[in-house]
C-alpha atoms as a PDB file:
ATOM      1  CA  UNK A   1     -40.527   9.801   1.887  1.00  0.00           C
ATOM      2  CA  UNK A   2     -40.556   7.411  -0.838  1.00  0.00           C
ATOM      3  CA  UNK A   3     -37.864   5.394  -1.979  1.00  0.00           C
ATOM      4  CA  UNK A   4     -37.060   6.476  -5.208  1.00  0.00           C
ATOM      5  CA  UNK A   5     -33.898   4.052  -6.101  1.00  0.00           C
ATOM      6  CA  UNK A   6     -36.718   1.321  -4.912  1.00  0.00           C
ATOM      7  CA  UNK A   7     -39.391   2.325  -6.995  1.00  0.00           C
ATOM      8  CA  UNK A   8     -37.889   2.831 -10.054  1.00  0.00           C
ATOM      9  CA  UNK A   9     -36.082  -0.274 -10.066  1.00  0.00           C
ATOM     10  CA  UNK A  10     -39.673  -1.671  -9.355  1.00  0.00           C
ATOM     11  CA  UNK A  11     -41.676   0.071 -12.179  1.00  0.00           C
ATOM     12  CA  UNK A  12     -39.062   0.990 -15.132  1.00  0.00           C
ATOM     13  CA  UNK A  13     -38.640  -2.224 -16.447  1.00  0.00           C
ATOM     14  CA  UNK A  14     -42.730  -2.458 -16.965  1.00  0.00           C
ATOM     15  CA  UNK A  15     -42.957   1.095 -19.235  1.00  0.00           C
ATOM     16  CA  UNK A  16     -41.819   2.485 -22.800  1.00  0.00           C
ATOM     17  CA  UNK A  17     -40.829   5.162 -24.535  1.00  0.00           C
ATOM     18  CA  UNK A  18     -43.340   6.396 -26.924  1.00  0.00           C
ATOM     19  CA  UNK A  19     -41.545   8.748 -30.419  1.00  0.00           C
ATOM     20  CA  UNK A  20     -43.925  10.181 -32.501  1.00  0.00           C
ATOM     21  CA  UNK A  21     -43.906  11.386 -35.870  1.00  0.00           C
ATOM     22  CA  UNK A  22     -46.524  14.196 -36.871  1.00  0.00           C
ATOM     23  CA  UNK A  23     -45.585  14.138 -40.402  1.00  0.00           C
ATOM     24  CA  UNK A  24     -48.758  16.945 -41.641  1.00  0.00           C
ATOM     25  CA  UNK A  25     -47.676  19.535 -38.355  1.00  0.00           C
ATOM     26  CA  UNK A  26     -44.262  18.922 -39.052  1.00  0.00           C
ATOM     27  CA  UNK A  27     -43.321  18.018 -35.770  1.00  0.00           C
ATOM     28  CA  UNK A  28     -42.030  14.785 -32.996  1.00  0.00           C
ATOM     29  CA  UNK A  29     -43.319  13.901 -29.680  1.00  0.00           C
ATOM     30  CA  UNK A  30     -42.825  12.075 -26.919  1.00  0.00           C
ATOM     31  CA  UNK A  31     -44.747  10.057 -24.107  1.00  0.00           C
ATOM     32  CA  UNK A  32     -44.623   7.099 -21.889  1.00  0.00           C
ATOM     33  CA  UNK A  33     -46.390   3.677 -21.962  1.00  0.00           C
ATOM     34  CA  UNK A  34     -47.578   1.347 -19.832  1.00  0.00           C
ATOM     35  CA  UNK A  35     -47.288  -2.618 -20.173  1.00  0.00           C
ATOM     36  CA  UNK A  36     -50.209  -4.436 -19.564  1.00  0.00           C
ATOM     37  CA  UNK A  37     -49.155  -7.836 -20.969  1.00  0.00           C
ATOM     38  CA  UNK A  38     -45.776  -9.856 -22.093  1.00  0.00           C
ATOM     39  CA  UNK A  39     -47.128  -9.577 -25.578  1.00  0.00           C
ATOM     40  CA  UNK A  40     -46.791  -5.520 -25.832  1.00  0.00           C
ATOM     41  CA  UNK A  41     -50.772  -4.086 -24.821  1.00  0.00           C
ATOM     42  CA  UNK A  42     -49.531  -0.658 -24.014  1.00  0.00           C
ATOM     43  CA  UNK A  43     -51.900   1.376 -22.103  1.00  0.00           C
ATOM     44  CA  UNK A  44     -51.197   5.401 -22.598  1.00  0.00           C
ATOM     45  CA  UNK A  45     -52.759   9.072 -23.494  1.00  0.00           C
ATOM     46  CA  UNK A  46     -54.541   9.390 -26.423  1.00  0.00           C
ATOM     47  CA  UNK A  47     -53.297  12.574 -26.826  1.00  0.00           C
ATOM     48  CA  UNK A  48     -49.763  10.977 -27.081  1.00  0.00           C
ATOM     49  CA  UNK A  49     -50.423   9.350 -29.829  1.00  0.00           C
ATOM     50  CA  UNK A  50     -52.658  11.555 -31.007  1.00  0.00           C
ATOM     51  CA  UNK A  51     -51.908  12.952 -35.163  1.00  0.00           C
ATOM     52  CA  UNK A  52     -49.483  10.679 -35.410  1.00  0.00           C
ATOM     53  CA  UNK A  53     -48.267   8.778 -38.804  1.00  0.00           C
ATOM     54  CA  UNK A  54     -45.495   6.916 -37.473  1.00  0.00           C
ATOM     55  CA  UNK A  55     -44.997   5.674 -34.165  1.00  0.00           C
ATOM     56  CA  UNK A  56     -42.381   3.758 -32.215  1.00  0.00           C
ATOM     57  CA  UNK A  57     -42.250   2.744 -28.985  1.00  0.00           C
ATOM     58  CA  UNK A  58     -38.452   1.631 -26.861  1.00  0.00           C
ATOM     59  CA  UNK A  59     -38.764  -0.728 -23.801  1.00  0.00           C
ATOM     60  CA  UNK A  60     -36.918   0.178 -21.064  1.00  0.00           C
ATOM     61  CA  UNK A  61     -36.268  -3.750 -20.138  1.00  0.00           C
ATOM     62  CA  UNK A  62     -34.446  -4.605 -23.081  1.00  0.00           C
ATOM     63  CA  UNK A  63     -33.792  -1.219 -24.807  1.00  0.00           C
ATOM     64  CA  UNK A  64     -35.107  -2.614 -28.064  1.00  0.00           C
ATOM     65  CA  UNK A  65     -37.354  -0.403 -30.595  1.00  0.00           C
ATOM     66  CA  UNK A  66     -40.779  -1.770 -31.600  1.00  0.00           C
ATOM     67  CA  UNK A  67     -43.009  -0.267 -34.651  1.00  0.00           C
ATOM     68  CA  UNK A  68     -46.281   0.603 -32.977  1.00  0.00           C
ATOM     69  CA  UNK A  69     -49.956  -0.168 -33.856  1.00  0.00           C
ATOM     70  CA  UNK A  70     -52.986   1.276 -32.011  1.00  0.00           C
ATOM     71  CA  UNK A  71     -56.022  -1.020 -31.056  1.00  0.00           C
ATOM     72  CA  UNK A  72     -58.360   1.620 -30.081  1.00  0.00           C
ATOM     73  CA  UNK A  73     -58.883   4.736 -28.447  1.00  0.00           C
ATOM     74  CA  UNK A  74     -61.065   6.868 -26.150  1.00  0.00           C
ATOM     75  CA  UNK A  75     -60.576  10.480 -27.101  1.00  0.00           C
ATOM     76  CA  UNK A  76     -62.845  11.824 -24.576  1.00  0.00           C
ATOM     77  CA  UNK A  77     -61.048  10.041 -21.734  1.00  0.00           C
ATOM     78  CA  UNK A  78     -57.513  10.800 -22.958  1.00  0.00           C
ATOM     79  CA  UNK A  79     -56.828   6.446 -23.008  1.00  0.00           C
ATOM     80  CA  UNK A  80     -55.120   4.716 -26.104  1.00  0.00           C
ATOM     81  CA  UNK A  81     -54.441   1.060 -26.082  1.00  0.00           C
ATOM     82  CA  UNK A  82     -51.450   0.028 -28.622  1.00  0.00           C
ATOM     83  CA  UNK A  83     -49.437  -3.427 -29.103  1.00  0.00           C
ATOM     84  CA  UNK A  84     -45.197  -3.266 -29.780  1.00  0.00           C
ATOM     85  CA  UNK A  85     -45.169  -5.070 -32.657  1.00  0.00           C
ATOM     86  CA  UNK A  86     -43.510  -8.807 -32.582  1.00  0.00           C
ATOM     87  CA  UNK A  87     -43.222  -8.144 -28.580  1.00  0.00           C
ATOM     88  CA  UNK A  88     -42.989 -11.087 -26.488  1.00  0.00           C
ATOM     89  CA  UNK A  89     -41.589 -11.788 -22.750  1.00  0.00           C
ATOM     90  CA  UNK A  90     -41.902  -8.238 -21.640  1.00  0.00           C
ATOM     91  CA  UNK A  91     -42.149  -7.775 -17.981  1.00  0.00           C
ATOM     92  CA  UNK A  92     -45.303  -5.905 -17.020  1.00  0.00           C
ATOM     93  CA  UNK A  93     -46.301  -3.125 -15.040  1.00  0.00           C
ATOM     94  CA  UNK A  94     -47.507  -4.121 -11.174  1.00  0.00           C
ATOM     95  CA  UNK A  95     -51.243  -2.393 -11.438  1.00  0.00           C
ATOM     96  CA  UNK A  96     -52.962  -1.530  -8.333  1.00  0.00           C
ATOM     97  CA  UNK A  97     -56.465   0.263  -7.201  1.00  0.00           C
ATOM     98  CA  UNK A  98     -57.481   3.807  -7.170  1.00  0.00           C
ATOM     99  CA  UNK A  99     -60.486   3.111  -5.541  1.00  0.00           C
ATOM    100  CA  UNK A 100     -58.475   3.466  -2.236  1.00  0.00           C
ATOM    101  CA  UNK A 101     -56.276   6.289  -2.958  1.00  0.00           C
ATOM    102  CA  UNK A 102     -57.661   9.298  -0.349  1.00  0.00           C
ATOM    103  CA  UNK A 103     -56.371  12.818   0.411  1.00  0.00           C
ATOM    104  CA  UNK A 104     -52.285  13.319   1.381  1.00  0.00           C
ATOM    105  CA  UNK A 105     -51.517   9.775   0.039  1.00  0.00           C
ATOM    106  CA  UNK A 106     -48.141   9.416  -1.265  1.00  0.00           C
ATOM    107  CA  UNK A 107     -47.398   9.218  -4.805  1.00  0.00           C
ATOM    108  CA  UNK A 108     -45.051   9.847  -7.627  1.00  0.00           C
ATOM    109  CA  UNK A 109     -45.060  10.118 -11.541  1.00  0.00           C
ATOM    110  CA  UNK A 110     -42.688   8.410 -13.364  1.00  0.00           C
ATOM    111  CA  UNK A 111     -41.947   9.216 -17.462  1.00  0.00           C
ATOM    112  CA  UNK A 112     -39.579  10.197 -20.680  1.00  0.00           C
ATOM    113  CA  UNK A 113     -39.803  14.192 -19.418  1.00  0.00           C
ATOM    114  CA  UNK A 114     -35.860  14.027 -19.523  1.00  0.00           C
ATOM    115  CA  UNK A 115     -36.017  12.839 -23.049  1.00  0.00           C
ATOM    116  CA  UNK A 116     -35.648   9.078 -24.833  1.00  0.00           C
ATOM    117  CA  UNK A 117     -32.539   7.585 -23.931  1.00  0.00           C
ATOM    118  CA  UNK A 118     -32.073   9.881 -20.588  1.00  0.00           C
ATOM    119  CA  UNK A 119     -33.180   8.400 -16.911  1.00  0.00           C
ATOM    120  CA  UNK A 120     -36.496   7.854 -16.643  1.00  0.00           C
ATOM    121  CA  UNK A 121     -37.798  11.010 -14.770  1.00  0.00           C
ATOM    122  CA  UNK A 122     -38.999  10.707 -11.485  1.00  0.00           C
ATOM    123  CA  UNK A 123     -41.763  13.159  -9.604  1.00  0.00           C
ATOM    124  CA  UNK A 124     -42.856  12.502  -5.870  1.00  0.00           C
ATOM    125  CA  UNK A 125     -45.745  14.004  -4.056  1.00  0.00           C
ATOM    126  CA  UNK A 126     -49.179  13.477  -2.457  1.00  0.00           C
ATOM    127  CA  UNK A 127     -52.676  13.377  -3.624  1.00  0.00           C
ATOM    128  CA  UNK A 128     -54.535  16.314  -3.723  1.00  0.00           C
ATOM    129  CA  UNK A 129     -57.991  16.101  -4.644  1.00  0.00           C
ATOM    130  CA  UNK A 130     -59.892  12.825  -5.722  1.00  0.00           C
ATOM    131  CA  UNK A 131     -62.470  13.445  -8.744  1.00  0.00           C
ATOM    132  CA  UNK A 132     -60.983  16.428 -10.233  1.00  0.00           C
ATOM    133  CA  UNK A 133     -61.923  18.406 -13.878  1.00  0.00           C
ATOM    134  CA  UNK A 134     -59.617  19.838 -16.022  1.00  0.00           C
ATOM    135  CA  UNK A 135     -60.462  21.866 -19.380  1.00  0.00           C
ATOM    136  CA  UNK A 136     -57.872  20.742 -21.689  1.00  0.00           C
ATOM    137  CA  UNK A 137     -57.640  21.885 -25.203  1.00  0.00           C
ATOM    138  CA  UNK A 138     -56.019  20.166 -28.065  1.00  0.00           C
ATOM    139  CA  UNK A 139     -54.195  22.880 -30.491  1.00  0.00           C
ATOM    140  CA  UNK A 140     -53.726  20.144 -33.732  1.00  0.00           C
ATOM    141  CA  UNK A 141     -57.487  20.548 -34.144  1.00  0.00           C
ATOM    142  CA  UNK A 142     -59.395  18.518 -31.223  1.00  0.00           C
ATOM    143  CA  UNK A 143     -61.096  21.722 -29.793  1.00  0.00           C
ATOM    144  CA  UNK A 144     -61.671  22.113 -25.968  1.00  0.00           C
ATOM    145  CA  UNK A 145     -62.784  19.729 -23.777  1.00  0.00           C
ATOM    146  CA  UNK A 146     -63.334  18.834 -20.338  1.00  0.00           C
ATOM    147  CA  UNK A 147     -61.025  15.921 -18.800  1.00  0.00           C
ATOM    148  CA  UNK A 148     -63.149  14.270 -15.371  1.00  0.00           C
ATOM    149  CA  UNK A 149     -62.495  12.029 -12.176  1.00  0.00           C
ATOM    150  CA  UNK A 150     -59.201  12.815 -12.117  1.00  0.00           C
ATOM    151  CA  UNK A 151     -56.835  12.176  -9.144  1.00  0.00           C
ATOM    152  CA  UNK A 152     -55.246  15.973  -8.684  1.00  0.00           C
ATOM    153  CA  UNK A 153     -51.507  15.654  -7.549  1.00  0.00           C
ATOM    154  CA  UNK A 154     -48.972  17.797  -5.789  1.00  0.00           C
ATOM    155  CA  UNK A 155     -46.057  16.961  -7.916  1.00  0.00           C
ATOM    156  CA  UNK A 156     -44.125  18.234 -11.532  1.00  0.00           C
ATOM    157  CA  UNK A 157     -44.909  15.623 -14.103  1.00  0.00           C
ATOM    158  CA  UNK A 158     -44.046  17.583 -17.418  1.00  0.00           C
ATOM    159  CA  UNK A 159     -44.591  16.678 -20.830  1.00  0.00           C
ATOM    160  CA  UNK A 160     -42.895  13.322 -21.651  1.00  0.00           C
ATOM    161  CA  UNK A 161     -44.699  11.694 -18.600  1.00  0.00           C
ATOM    162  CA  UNK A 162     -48.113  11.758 -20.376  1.00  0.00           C
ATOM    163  CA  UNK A 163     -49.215   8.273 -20.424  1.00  0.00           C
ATOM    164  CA  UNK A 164     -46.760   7.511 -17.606  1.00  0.00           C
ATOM    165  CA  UNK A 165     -47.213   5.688 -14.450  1.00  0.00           C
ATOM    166  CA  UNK A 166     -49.130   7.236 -10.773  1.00  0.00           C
ATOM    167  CA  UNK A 167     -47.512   4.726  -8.558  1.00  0.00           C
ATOM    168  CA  UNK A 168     -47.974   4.387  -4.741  1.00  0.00           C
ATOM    169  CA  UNK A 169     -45.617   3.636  -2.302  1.00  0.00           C
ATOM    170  CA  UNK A 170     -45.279   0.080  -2.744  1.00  0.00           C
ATOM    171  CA  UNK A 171     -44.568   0.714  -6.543  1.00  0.00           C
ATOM    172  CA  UNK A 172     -48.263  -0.359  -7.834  1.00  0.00           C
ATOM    173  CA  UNK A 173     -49.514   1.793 -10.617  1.00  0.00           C
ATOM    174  CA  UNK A 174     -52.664   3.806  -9.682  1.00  0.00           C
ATOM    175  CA  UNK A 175     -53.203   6.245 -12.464  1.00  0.00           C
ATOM    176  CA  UNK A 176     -51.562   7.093 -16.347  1.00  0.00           C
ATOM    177  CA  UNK A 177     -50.311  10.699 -16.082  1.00  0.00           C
ATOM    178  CA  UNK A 178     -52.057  13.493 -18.264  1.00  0.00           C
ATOM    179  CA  UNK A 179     -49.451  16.390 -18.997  1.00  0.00           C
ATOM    180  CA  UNK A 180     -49.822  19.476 -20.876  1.00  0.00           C
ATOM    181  CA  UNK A 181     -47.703  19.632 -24.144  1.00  0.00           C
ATOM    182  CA  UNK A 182     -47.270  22.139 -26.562  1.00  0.00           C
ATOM    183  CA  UNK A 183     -50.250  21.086 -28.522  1.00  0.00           C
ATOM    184  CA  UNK A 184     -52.481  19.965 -25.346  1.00  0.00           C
ATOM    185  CA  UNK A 185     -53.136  22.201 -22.856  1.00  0.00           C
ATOM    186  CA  UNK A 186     -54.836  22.662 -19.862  1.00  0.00           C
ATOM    187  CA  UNK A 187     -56.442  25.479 -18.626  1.00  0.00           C
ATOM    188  CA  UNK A 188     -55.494  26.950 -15.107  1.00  0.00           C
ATOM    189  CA  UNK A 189     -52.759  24.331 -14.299  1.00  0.00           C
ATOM    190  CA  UNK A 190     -49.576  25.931 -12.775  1.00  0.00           C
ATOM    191  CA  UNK A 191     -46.030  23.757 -12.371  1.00  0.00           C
ATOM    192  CA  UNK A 192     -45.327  21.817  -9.774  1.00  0.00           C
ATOM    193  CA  UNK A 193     -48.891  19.840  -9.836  1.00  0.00           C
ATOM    194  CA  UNK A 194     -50.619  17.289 -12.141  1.00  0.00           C
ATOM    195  CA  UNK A 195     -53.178  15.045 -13.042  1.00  0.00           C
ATOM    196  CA  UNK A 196     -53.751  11.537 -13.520  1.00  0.00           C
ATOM    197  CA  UNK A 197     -56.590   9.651 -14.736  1.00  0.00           C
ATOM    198  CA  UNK A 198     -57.074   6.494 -12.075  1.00  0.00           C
ATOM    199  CA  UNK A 199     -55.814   3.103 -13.325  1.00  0.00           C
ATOM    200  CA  UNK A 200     -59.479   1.528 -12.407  1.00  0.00           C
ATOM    201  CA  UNK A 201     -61.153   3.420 -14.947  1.00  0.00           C
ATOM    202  CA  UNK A 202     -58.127   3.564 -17.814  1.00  0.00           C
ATOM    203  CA  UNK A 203     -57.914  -0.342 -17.372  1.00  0.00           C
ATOM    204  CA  UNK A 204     -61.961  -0.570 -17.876  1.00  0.00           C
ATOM    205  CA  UNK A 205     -61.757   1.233 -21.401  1.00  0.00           C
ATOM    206  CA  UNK A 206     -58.414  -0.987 -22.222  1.00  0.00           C
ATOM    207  CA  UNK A 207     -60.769  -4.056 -21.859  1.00  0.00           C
ATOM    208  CA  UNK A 208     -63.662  -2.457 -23.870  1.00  0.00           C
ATOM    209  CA  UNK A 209     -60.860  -1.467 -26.549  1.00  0.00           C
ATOM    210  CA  UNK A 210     -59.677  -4.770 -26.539  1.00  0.00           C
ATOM    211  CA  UNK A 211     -63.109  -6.591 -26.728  1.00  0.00           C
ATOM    212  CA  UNK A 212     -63.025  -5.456 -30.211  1.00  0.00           C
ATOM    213  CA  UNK A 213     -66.716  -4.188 -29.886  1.00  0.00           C
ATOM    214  CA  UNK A 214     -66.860   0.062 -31.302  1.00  0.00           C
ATOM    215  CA  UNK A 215     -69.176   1.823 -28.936  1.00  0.00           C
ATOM    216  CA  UNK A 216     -70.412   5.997 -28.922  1.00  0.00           C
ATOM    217  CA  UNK A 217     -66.659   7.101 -26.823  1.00  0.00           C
ATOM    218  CA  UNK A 218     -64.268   4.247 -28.388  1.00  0.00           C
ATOM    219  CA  UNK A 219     -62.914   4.039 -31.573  1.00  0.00           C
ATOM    220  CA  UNK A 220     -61.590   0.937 -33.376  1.00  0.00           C
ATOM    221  CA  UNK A 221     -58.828   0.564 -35.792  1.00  0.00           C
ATOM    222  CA  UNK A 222     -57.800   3.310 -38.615  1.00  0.00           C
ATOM    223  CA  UNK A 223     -58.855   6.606 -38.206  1.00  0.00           C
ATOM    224  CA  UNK A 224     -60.946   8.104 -40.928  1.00  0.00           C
ATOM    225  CA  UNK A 225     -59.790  11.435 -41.719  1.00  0.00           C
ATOM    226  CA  UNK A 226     -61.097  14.533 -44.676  1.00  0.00           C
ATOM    227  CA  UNK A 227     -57.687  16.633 -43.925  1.00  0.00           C
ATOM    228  CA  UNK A 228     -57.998  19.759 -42.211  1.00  0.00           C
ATOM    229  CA  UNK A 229     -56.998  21.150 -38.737  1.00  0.00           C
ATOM    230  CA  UNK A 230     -60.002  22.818 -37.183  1.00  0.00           C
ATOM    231  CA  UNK A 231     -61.076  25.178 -34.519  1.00  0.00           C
ATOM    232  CA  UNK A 232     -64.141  26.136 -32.627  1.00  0.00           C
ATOM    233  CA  UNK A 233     -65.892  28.953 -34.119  1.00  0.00           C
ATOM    234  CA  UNK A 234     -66.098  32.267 -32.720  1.00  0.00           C
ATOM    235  CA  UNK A 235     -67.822  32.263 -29.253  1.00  0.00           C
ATOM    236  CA  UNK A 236     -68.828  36.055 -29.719  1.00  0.00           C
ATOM    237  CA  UNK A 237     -71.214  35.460 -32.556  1.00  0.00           C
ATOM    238  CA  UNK A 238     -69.736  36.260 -35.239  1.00  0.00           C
ATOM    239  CA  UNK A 239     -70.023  34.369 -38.391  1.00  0.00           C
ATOM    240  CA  UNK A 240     -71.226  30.825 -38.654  1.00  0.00           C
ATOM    241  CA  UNK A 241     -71.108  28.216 -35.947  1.00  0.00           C
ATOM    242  CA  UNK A 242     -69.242  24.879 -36.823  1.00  0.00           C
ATOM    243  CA  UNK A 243     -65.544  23.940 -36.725  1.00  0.00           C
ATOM    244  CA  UNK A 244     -63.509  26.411 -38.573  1.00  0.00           C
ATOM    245  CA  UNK A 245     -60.789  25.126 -40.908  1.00  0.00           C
ATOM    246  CA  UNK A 246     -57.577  26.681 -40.411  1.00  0.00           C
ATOM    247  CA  UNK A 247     -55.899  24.627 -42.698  1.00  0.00           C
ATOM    248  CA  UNK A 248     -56.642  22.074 -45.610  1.00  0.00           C
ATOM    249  CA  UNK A 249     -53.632  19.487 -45.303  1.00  0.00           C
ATOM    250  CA  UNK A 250     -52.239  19.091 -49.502  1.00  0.00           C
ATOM    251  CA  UNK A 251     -53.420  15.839 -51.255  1.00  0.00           C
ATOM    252  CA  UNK A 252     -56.524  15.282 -49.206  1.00  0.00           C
ATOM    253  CA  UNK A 253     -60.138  14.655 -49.565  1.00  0.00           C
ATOM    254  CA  UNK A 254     -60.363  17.920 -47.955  1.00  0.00           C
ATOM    255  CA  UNK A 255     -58.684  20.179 -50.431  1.00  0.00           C
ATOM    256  CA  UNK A 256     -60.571  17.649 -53.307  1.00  0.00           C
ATOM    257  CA  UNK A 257     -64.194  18.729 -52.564  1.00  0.00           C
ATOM    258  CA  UNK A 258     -62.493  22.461 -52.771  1.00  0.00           C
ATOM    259  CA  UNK A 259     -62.278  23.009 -48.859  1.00  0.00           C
ATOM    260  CA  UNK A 260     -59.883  26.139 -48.103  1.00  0.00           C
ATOM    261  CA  UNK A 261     -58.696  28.107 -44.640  1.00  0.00           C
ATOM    262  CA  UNK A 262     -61.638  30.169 -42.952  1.00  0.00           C
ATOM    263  CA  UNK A 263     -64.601  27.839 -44.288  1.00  0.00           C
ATOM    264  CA  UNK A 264     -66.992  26.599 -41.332  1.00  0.00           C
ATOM    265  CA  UNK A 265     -68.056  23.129 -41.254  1.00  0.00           C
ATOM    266  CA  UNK A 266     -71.342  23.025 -40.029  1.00  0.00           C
ATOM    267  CA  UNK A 267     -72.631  19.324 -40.774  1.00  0.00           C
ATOM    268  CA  UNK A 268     -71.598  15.798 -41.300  1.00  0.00           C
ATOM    269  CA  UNK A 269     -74.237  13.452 -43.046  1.00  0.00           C
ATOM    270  CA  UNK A 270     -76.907  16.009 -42.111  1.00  0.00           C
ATOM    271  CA  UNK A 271     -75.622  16.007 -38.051  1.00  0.00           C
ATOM    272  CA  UNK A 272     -74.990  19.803 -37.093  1.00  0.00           C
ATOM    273  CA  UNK A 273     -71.535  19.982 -35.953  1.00  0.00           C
ATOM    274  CA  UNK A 274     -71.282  23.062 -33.343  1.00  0.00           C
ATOM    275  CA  UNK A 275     -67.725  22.743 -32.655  1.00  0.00           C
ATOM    276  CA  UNK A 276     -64.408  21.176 -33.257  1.00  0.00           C
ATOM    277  CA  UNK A 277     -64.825  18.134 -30.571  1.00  0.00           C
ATOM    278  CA  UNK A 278     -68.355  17.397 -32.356  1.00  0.00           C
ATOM    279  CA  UNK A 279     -66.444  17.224 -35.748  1.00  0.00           C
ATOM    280  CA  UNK A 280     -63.611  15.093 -34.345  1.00  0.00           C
ATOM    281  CA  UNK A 281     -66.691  13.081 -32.068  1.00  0.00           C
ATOM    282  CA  UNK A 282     -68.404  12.169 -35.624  1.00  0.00           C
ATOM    283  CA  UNK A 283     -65.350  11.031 -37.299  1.00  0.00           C
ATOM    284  CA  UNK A 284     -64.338   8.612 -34.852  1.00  0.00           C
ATOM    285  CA  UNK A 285     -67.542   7.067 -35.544  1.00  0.00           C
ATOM    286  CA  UNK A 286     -66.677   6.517 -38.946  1.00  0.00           C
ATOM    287  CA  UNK A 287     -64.084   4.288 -40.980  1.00  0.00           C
ATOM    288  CA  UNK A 288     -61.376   4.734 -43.973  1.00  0.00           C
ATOM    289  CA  UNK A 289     -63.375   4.114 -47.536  1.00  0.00           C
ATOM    290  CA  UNK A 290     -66.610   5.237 -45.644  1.00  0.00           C
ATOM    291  CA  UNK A 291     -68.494   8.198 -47.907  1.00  0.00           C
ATOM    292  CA  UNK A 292     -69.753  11.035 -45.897  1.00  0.00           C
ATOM    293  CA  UNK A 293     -71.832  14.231 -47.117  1.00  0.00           C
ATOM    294  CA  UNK A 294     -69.851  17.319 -45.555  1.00  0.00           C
ATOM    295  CA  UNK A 295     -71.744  20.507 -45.528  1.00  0.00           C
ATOM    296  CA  UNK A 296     -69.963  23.709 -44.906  1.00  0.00           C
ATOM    297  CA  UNK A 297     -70.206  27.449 -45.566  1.00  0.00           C
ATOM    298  CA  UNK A 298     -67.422  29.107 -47.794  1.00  0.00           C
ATOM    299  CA  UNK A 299     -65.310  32.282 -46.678  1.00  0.00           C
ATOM    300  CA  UNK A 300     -67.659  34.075 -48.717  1.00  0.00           C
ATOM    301  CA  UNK A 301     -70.730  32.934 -46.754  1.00  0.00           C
ATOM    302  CA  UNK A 302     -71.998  30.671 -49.200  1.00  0.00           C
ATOM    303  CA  UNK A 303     -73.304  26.706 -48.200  1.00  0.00           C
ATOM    304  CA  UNK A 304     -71.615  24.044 -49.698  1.00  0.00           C
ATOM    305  CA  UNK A 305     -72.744  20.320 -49.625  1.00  0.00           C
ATOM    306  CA  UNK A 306     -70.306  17.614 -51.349  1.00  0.00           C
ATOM    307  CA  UNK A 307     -69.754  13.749 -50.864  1.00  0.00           C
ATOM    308  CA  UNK A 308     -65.872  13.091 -49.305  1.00  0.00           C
ATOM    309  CA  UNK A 309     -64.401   9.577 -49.793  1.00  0.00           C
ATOM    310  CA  UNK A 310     -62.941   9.211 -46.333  1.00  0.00           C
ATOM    311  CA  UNK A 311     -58.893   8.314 -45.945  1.00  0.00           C
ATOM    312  CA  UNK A 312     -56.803   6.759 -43.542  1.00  0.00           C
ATOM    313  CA  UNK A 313     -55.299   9.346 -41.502  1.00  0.00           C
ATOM    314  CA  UNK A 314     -52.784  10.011 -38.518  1.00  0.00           C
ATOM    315  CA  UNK A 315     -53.876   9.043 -35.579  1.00  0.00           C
ATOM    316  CA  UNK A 316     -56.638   9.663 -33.122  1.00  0.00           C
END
């Protein structure tokens, strides 16, 4: 079994707390993070971070807060990279490979399930399956989509540990933890097992994030945002197919072009957008102050084409 006084004393010191504010749902979360570097590169979920308009982030080395700013994300791979602002001298996580990791290994998930300010939390198991899929669907308005080479685990990491450490026996860190939360869920998964996405791959889009160059999966910076939550539309048939808005957020380009609940965007700068994920896809491709023509067909079934001054929005 695996020594878990060991191990944490190991690892804790090289992860944060991640507090979320989702000021438009009305709502707080909660994740880990990972420290890459002494100057506060944080490697977690996207989905942690995800809608956010304030975030903070507590190190568990020195117990200090730090205001948060995101680099870059990869939605489609669930990987953010942030910085702790003014961090310096932070011990870092020990990263190791996940190109070894086979079948029955020994592992554990370490994260904030018990809550900021409680005990780390601290899940041991064994590897289950290497290269899993997992649908996973995002309720503030990603859509569905499908989460790949993932290592499949035998143990109950919870929401909190999203973004958390997959360590190995000797305490190296081999995957970030992906854990349903209220508002991202994933199809078919029962308690007591989990996913992680291996650290070789996560730490491959940290570098592109960090190279600073914007590329078809990563996006840069600010996120642009027209302010609505969407959903896929009907699968049956029925009615238009685009990402239906279920709500048009107050004060927003959205609601300024005359956007309301149960219209169906269908296009973005003439691109047909089929579903919610191809909406969200197309706006990560685009920046704050950008001007994009958003078509869209009205409860009443009539298209409507307007310009939209793009905002900054929450994040991811």
């Amino acid at each position: 079994p695996l020594d878990q006084s060991a191990l944490l004393s190991q690892v804790v010191p090289g992860l944060v707390d991640i507090n979320t504010t989702l000021s438009y749902q009305g709502a707080v979360g909660a994740g880990t993070g990972i420290l890459l570097n002494p100057d506060g590169e944080v490697l977690t979920n996207n989905h942690v971070i995800e809608g956010a308009t304030e975030i903070t982030a507590v190190s568990l080395a020195n117990s200090r807060t730090y205001a948060v700013d995101v680099i870059g994300f990869d939605r489609a791979s669930d990987i953010a990279l942030v910085r702790l602002r003014g961090a310096g001298s932070l011990p870092t996580a020990v990263l190791g490979t996940s190109s070894t990791l086979a079948v029955g290994d020994p592992i554990a998930a370490i994260g904030n399930s018990n809550g900021s300010g409680a005990p780390p939390s601290f899940a041991p198991g064994t590897v289950t399956q290497i290269g899993a899929s997992v649908r996973a669907s995002d309720e503030s308005g990603g859509g569905t989509r499908e989460l790949y080479d993932l290592i499949r685990v035998a143990a109950d990491i919870r929401p909190g540990d999203s973004g958390g450490p997959l360590v190995n026996g000797a305490g190296q860190v081999v995957g970030v933890n992906v854990a349903a939360t209220l508002t991202y869920r994933m199809g078919g998964v029962t308690g007591g097992e989990g996913f992680a996405i291996p650290i070789d791959r996560a730490v491959g889009i940290a570098n592109q994030i960090r190279s600073g160059v914007p590329s078809p999966a990563i996006h840069l910076g600010d996120t642009a945002f027209i302010g609505v939550a969407i959903a896929d539309s009907s699968p049956m048939g029925r009615g238009p197919v685009g990402a239906v808005v279920r709500q048009v957020l107050p004060g927003t380009p959205a609601g300024q072009v005359g956007l309301f609940g149960g219209d169906v965007i269908t296009a973005v700068d003439g691109i047909a957008i089929t579903s919610a994920a191809d909406l969200s896809n197309i706006m990560d491709q685009r920046r704050p102050g950008d001007t994009v023509v958003l078509s869209w067909i009205d409860r009443g079934g009539v298209p409507r084409s307007a310009p939209v001054l793009l905002a900054k929005g929450p994040v991811g």
